[in-house]
PDB file of N, CA and C in Angstrom:
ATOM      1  N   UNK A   1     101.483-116.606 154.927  1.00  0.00           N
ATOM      2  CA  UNK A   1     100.165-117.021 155.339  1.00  0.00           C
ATOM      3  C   UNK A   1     100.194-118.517 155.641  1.00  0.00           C
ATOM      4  N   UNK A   2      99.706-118.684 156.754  1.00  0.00           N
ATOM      5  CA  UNK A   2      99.929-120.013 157.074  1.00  0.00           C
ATOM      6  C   UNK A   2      98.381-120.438 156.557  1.00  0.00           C
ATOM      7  N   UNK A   3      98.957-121.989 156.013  1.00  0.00           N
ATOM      8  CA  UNK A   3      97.489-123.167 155.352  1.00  0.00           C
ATOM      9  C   UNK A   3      97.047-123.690 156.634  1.00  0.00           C
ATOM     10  N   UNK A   4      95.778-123.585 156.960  1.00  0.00           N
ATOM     11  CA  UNK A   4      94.795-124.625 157.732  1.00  0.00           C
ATOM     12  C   UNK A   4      94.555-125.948 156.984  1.00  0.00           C
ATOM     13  N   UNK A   5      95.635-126.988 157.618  1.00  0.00           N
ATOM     14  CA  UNK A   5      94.899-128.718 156.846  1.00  0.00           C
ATOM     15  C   UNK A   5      93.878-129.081 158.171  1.00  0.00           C
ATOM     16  N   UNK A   6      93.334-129.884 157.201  1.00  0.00           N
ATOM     17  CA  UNK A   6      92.122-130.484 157.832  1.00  0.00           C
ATOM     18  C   UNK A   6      92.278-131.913 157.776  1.00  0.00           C
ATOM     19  N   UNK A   7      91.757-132.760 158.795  1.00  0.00           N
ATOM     20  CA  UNK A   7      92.275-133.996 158.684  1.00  0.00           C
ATOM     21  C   UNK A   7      91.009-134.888 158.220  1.00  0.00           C
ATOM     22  N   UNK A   8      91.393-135.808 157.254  1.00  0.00           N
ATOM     23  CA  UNK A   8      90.668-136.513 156.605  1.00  0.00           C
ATOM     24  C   UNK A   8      89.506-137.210 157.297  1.00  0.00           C
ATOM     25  N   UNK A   9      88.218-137.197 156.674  1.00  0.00           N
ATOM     26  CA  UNK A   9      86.903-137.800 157.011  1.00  0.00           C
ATOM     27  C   UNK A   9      86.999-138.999 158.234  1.00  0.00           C
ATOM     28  N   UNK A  10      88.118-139.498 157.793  1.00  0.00           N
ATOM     29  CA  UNK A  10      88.445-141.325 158.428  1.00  0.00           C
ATOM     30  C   UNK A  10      88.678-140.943 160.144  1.00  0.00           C
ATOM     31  N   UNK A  11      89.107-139.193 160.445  1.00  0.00           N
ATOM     32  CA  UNK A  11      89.502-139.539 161.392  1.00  0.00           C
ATOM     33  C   UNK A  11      88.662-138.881 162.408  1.00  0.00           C
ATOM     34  N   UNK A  12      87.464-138.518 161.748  1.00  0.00           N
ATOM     35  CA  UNK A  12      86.484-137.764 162.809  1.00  0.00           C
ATOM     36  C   UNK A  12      85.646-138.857 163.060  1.00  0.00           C
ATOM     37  N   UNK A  13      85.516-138.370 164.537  1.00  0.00           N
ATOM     38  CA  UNK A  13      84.464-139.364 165.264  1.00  0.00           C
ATOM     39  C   UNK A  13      82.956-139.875 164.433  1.00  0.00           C
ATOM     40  N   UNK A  14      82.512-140.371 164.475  1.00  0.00           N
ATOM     41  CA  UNK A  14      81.514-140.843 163.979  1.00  0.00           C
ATOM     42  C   UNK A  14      80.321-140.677 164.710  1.00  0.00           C
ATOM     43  N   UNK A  15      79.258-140.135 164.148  1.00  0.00           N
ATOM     44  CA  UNK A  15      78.102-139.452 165.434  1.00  0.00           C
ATOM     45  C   UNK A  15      76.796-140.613 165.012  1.00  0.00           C
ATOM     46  N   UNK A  16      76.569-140.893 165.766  1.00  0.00           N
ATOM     47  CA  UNK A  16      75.116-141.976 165.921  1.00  0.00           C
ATOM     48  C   UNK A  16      73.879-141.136 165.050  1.00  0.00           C
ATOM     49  N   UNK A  17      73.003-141.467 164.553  1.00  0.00           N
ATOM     50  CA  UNK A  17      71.858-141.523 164.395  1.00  0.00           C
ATOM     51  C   UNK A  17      71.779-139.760 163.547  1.00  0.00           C
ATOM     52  N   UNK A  18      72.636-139.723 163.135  1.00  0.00           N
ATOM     53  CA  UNK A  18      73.039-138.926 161.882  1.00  0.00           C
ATOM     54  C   UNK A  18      72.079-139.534 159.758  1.00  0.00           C
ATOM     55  N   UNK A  19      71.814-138.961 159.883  1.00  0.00           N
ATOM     56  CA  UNK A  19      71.921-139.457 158.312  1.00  0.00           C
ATOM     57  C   UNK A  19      71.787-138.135 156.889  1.00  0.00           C
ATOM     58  N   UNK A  20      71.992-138.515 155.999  1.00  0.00           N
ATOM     59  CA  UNK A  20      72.141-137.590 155.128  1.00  0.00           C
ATOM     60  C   UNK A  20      71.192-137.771 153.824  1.00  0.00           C
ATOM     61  N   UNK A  21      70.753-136.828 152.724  1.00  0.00           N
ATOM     62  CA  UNK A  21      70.075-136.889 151.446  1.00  0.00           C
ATOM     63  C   UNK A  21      70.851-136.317 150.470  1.00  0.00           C
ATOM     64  N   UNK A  22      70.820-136.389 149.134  1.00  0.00           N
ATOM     65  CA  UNK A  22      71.793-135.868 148.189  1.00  0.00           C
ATOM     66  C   UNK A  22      70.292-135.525 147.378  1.00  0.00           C
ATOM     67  N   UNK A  23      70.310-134.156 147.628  1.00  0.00           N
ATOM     68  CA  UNK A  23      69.169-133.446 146.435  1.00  0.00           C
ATOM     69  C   UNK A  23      69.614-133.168 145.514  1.00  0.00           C
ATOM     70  N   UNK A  24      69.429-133.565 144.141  1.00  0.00           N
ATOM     71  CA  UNK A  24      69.525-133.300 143.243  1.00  0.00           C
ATOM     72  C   UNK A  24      69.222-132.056 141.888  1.00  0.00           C
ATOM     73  N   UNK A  25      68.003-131.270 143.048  1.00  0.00           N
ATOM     74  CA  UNK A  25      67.192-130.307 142.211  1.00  0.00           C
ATOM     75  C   UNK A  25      67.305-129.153 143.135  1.00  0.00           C
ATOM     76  N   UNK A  26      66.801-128.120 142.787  1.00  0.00           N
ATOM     77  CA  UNK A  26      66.541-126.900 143.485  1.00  0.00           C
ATOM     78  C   UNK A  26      65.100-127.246 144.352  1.00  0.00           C
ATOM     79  N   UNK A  27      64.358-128.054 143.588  1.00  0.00           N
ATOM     80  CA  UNK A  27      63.046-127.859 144.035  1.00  0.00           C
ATOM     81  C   UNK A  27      63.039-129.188 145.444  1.00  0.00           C
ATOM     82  N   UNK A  28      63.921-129.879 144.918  1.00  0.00           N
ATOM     83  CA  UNK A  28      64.429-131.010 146.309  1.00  0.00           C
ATOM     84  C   UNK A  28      64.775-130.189 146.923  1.00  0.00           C
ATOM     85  N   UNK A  29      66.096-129.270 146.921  1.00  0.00           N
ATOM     86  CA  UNK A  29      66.524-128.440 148.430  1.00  0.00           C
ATOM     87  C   UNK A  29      65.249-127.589 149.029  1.00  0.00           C
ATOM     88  N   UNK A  30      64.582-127.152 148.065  1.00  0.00           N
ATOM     89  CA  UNK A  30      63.277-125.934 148.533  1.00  0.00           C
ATOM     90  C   UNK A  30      62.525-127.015 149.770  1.00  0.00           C
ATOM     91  N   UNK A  31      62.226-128.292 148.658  1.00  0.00           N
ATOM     92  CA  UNK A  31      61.396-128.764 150.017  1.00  0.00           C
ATOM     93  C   UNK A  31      61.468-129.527 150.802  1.00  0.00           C
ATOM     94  N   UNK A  32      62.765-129.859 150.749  1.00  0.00           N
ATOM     95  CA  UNK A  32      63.480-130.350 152.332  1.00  0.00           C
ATOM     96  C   UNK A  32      63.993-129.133 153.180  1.00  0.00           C
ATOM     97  N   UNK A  33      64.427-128.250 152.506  1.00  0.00           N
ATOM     98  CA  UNK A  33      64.558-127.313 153.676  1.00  0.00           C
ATOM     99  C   UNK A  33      63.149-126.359 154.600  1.00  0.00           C
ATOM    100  N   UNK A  34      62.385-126.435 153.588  1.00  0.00           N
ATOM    101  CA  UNK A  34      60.647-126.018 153.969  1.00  0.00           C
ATOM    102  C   UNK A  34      60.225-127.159 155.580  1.00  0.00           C
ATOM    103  N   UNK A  35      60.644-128.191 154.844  1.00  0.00           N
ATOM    104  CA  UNK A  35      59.663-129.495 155.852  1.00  0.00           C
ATOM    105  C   UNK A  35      60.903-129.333 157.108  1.00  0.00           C
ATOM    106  N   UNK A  36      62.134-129.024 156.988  1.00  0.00           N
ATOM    107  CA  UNK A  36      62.774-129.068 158.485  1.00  0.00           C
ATOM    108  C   UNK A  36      62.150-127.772 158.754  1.00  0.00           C
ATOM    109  N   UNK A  37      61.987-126.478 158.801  1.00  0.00           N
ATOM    110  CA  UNK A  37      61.364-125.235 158.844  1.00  0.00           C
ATOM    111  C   UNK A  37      60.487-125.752 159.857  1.00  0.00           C
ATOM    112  N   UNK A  38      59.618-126.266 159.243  1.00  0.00           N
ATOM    113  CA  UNK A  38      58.183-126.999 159.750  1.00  0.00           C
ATOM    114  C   UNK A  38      58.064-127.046 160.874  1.00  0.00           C
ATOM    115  N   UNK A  39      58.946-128.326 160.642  1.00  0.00           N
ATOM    116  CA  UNK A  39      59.314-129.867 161.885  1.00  0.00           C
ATOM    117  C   UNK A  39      60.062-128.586 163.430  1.00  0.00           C
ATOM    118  N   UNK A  40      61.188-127.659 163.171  1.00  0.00           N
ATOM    119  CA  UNK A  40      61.543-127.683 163.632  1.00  0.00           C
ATOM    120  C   UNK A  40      61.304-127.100 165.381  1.00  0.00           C
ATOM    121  N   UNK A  41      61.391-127.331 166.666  1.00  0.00           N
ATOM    122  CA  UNK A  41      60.749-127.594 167.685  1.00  0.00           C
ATOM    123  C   UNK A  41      61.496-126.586 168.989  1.00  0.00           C
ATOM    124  N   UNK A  42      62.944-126.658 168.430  1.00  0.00           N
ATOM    125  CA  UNK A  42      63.523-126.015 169.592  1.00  0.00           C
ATOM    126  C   UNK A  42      64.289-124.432 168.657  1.00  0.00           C
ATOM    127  N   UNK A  43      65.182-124.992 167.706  1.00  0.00           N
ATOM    128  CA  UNK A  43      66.017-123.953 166.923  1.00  0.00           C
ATOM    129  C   UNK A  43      66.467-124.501 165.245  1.00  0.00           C
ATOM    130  N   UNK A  44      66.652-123.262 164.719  1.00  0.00           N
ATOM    131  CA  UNK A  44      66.927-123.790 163.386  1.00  0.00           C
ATOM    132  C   UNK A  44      68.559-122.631 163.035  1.00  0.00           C
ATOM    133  N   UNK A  45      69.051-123.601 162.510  1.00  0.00           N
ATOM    134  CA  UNK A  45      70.543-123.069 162.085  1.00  0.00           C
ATOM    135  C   UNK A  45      70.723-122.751 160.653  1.00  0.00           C
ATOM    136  N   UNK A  46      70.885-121.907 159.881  1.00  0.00           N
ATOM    137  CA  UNK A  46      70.412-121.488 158.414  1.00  0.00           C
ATOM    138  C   UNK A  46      71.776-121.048 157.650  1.00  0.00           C
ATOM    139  N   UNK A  47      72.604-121.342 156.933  1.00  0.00           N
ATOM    140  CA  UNK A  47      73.706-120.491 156.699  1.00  0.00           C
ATOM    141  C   UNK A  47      73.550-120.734 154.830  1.00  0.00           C
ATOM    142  N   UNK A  48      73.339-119.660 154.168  1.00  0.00           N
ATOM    143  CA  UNK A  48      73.497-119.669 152.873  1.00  0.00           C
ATOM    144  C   UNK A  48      74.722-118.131 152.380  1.00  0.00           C
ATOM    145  N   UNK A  49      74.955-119.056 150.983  1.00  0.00           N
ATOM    146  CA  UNK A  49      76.109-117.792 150.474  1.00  0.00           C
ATOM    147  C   UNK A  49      75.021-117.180 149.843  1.00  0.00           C
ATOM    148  N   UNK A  50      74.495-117.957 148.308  1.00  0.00           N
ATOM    149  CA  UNK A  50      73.820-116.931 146.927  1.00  0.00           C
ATOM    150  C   UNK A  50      72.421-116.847 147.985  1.00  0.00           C
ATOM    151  N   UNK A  51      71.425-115.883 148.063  1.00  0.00           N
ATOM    152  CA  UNK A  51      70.354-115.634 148.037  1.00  0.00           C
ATOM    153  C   UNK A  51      69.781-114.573 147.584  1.00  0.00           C
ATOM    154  N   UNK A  52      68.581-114.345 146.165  1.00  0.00           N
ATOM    155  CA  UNK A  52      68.215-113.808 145.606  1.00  0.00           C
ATOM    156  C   UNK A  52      67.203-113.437 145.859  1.00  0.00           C
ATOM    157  N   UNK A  53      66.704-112.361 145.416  1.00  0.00           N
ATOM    158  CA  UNK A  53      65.112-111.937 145.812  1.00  0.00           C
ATOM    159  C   UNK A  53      64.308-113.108 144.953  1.00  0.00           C
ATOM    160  N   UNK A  54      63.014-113.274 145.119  1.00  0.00           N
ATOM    161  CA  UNK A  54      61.920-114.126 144.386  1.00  0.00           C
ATOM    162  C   UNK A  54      61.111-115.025 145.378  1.00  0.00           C
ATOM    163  N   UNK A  55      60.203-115.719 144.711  1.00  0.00           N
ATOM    164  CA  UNK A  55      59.129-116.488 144.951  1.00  0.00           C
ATOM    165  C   UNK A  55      59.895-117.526 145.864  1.00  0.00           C
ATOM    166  N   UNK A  56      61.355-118.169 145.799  1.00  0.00           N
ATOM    167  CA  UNK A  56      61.603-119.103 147.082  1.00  0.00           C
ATOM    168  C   UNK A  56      62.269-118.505 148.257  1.00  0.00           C
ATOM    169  N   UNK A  57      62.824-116.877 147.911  1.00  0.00           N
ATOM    170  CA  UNK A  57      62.961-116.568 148.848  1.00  0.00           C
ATOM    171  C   UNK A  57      62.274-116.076 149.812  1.00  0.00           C
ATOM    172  N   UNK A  58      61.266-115.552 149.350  1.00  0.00           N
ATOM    173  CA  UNK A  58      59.524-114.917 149.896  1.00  0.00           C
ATOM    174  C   UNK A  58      59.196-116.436 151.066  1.00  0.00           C
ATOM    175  N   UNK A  59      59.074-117.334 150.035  1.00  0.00           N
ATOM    176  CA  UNK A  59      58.435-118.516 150.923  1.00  0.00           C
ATOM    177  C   UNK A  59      59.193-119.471 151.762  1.00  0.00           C
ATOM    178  N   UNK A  60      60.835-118.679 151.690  1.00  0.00           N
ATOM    179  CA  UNK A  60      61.323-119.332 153.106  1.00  0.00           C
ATOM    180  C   UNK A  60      61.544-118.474 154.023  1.00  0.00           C
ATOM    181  N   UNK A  61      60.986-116.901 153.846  1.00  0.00           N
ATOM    182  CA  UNK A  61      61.691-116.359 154.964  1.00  0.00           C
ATOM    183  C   UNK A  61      60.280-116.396 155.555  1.00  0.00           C
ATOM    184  N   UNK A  62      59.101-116.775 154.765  1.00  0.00           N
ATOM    185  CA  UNK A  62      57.352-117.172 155.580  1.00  0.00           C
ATOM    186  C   UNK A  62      57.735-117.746 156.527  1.00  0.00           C
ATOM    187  N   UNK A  63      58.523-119.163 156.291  1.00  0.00           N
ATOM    188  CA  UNK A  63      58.234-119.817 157.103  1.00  0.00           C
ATOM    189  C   UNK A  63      59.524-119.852 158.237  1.00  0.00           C
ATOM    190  N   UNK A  64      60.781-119.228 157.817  1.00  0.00           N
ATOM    191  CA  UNK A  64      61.385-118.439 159.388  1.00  0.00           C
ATOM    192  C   UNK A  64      60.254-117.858 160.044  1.00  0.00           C
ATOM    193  N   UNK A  65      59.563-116.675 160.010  1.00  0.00           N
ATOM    194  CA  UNK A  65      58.836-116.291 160.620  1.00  0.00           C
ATOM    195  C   UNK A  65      57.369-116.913 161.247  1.00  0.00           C
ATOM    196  N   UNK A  66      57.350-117.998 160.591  1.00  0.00           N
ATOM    197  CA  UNK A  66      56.300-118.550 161.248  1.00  0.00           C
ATOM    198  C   UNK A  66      56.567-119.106 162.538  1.00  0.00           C
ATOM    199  N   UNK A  67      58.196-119.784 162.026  1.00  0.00           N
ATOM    200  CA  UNK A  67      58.776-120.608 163.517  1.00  0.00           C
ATOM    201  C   UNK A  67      59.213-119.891 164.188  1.00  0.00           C
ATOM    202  N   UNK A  68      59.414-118.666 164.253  1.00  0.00           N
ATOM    203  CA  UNK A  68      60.164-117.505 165.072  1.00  0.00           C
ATOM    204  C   UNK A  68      58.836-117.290 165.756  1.00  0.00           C
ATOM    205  N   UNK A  69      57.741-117.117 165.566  1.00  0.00           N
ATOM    206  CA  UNK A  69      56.318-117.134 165.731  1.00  0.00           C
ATOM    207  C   UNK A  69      55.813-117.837 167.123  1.00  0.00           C
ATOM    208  N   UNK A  70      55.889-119.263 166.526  1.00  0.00           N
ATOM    209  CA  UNK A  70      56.046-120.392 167.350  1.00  0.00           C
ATOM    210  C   UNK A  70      56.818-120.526 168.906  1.00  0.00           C
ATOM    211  N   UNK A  71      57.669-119.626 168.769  1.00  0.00           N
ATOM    212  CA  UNK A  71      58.852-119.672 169.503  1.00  0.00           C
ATOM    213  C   UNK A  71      60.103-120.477 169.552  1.00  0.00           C
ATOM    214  N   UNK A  72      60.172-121.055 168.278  1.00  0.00           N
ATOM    215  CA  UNK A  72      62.087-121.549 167.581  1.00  0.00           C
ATOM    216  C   UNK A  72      62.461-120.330 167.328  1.00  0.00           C
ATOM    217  N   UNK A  73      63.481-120.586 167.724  1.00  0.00           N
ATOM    218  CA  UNK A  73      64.600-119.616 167.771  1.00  0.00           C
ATOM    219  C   UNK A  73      65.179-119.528 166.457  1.00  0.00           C
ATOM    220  N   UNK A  74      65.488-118.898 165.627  1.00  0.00           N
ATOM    221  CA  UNK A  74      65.878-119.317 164.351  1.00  0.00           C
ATOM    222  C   UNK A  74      67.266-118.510 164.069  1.00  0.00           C
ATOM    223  N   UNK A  75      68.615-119.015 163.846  1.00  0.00           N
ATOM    224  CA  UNK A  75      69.826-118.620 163.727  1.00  0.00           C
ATOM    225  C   UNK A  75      69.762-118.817 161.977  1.00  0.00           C
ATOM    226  N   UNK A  76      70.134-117.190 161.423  1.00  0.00           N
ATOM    227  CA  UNK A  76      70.583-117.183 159.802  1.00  0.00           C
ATOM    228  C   UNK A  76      71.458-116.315 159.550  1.00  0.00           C
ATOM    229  N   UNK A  77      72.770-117.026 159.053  1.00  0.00           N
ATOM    230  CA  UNK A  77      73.634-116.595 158.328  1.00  0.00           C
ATOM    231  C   UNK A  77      74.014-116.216 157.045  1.00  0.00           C
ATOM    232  N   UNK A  78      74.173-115.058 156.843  1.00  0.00           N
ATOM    233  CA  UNK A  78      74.224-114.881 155.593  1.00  0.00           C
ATOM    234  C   UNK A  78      75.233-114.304 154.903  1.00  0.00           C
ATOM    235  N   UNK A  79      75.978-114.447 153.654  1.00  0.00           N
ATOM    236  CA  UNK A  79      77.456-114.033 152.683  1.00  0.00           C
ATOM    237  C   UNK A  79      77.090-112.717 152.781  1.00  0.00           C
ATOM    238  N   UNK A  80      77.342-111.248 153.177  1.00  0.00           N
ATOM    239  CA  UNK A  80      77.470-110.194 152.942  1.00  0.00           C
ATOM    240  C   UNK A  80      77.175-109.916 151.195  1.00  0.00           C
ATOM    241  N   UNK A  81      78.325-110.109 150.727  1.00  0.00           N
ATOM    242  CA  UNK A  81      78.278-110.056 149.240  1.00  0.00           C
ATOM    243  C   UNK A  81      77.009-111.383 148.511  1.00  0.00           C
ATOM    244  N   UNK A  82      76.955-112.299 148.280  1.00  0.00           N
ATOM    245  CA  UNK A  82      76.114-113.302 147.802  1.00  0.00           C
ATOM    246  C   UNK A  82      74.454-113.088 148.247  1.00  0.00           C
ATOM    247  N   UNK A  83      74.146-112.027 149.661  1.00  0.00           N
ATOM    248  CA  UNK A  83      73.029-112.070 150.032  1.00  0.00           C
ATOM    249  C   UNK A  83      72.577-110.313 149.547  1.00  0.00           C
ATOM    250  N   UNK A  84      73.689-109.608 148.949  1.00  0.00           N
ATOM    251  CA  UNK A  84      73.148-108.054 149.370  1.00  0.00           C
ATOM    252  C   UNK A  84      72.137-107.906 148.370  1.00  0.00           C
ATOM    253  N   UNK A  85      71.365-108.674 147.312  1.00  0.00           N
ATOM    254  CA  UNK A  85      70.417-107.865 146.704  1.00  0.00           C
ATOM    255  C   UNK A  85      69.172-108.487 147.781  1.00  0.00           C
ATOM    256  N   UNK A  86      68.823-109.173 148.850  1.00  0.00           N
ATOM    257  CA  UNK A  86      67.884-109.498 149.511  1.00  0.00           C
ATOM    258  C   UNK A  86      68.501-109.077 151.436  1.00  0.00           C
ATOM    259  N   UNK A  87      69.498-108.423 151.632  1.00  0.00           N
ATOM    260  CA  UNK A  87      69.796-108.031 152.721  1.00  0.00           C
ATOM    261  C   UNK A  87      68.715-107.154 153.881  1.00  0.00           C
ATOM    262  N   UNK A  88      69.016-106.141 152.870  1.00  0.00           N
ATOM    263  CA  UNK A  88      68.193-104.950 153.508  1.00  0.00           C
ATOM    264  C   UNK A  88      66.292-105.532 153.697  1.00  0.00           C
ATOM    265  N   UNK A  89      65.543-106.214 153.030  1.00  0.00           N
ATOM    266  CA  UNK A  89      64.720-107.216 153.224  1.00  0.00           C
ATOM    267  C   UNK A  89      64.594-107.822 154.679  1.00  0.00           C
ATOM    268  N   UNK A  90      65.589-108.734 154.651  1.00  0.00           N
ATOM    269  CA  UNK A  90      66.021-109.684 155.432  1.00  0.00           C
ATOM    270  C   UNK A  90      66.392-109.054 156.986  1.00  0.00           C
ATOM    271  N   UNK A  91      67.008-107.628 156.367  1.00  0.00           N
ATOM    272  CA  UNK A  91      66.825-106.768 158.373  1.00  0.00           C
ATOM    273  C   UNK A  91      65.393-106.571 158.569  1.00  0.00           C
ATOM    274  N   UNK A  92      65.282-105.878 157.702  1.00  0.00           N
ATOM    275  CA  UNK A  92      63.065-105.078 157.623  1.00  0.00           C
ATOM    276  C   UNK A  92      62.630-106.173 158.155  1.00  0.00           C
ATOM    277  N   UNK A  93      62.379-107.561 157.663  1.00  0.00           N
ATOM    278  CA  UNK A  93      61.433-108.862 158.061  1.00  0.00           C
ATOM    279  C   UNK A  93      61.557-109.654 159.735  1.00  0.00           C
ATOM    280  N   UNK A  94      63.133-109.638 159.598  1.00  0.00           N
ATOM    281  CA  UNK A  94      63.370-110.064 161.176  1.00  0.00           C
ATOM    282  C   UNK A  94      63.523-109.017 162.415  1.00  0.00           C
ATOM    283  N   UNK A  95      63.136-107.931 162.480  1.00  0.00           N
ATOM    284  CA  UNK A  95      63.127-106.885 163.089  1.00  0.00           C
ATOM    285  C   UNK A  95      62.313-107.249 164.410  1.00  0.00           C
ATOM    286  N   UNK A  96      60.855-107.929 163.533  1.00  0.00           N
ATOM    287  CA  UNK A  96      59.714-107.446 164.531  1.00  0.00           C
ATOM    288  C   UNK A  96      59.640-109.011 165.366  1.00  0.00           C
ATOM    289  N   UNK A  97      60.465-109.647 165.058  1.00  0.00           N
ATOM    290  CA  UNK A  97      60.880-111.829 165.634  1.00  0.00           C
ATOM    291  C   UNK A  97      61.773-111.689 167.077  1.00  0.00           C
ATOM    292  N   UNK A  98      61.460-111.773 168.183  1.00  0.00           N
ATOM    293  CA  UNK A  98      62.774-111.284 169.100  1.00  0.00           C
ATOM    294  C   UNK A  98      63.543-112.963 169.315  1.00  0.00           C
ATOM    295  N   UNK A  99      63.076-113.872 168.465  1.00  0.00           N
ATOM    296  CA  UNK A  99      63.716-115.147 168.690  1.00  0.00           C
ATOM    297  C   UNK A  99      64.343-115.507 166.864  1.00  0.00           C
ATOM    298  N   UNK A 100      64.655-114.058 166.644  1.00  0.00           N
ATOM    299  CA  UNK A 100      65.392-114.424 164.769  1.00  0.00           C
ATOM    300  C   UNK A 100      66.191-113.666 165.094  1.00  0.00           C
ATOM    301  N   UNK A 101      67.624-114.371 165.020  1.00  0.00           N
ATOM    302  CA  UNK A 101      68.799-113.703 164.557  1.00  0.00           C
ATOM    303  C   UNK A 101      69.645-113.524 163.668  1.00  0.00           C
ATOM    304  N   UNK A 102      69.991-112.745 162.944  1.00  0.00           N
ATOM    305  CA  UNK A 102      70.401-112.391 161.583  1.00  0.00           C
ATOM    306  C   UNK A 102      71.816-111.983 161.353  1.00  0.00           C
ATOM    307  N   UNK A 103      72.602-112.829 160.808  1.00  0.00           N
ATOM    308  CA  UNK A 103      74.473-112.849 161.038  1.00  0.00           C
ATOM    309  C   UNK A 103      74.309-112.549 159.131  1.00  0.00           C
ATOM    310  N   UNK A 104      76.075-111.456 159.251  1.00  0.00           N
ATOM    311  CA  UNK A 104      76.633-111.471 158.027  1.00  0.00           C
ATOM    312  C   UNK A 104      77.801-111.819 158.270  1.00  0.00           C
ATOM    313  N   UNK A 105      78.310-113.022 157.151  1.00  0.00           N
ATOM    314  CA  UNK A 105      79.673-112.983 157.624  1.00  0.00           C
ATOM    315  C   UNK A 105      80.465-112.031 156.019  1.00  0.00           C
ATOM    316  N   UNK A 106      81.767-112.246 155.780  1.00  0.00           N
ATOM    317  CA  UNK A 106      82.684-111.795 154.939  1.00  0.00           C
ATOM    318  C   UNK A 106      81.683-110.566 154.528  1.00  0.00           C
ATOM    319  N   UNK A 107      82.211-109.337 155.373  1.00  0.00           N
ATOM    320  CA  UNK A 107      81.819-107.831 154.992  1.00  0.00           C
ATOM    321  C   UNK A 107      82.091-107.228 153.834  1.00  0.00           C
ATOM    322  N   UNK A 108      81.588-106.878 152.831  1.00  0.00           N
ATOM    323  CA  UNK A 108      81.875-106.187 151.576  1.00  0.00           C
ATOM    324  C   UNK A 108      82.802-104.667 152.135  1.00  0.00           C
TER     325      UNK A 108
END
């Protein structure tokens, strides 16, 4: 099996007007990822491994569908294994969005 190296931080280009946050909490990621949801205007790119059923998952897939609504296009990826107790959900909800698309990667 051949190793994929990757070449160190130093040697990728550097992109302008980039910046980053270091959340510290769950409830920091909930609502920075809520307010880009929001904000977002053209498309939103979504890729999570763990997602569980409950109260933050209810109130982010609201607001996919609100922006799918809107007409953002909304791209979500999801772990096969890490997403299957909220999968079958997650087809049912984006069914009726013709601008939500719904990826699994690593197939159980």
């Amino acid at each position: 099996m051949a190793v994929r190296r990757y070449l160190p931080m130093e040697s990728r280009p550097y992109r302008f007007n980039n910046h980053f946050k270091l959340l510290l909490s769950g409830d920091d990621f909930l609502t920075s990822v809520l307010a880009g949801i929001e904000s977002a205007r053209h498309r939103i790119l979504f890729e999570m491994y763990l997602v569980e059923p409950g109260h933050s998952f209810e109130l982010l897939w609201q607001k996919f569908c609100e922006a799918a609504n809107r007409g953002v296009s909304v791209f979500i990826l999801l772990d096969d294994f890490g997403s299957r107790l909220v999968l079958p959900r997650c087809i049912q909800l984006s069914q009726p969005h013709p601008t939500m698309y719904l990826s699994v990667y690593n197939p159980i």
